[in-house]
Protein backbone atom coordinates (compact mmCIF):
# COMPACT_ATOMS: atom_id res chain seq x y z
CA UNK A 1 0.00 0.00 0.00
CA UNK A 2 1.55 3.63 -0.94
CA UNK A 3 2.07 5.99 1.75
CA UNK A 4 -0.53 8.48 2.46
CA UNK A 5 0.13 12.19 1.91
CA UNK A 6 0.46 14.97 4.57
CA UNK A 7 -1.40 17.82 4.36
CA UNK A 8 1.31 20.52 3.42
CA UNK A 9 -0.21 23.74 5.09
CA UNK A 10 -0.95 21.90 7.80
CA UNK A 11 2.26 20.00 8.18
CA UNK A 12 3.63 23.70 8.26
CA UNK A 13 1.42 25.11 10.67
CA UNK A 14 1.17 22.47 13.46
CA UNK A 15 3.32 20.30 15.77
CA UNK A 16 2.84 17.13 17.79
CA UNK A 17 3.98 17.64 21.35
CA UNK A 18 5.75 14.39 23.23
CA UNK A 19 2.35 14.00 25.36
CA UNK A 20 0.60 13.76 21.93
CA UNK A 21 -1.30 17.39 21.73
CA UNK A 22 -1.69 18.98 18.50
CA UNK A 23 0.50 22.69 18.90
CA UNK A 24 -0.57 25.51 16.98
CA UNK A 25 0.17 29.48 16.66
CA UNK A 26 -2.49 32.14 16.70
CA UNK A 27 -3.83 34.00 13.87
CA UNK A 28 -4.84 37.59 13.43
CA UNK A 29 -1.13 38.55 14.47
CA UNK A 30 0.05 40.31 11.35
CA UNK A 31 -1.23 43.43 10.04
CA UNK A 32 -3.87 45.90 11.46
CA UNK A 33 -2.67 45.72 14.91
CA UNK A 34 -3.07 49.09 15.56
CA UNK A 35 -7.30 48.84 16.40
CA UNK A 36 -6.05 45.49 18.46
CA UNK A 37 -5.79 45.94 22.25
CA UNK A 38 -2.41 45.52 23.88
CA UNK A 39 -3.91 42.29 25.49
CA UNK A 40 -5.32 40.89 22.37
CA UNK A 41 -1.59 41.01 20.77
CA UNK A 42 -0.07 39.30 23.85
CA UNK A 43 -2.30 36.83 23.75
CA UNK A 44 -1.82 35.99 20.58
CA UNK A 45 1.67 35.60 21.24
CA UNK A 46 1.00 32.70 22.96
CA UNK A 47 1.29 28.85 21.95
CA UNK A 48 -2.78 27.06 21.23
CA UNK A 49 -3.28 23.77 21.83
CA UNK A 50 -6.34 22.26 19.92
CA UNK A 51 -8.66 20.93 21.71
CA UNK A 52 -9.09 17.20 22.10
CA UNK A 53 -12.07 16.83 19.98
CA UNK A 54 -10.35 18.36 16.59
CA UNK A 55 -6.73 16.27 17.38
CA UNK A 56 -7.53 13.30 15.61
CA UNK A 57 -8.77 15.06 12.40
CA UNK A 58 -5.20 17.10 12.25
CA UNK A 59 -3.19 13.94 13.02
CA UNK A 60 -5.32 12.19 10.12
CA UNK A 61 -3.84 14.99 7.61
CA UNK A 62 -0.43 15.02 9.18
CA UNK A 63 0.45 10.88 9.90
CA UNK A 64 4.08 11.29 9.79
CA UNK A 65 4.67 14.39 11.80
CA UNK A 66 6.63 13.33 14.72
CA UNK A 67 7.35 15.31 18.08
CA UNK A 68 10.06 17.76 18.28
């Protein structure tokens, strides 16, 4: 059986932690940040974890991303 392919934007976007969590970074983080509060920007700073109920469709489109 061939391999299956990865998703490529996801496989750029995402990363499997060791305890098997699906990483991800925030959007909304690039231009326009002036109207954005000071708290909205910091908070979008900060590493997202999906939660538990959309992992298994990301590791579906990623099977051979590994943890870092």
């Amino acid at each position: 059986m061939p391999k299956m392919k990865s998703h490529s934007g996801a496989k750029k976007r995402f990363r499997v932690t060791g305890s098997g969590k699906v990483k991800m970074y925030h959007s909304q983080k690039n231009h326009i940040l002036t109207k954005k509060s000071r708290k909205r920007k910091r908070s979008l700073r900060q590493v997202g974890y999906f939660p538990t109920t959309q992992e298994n469709n990301i590791k579906r489109i990623i099977p051979y991303k590994k943890a870092n």
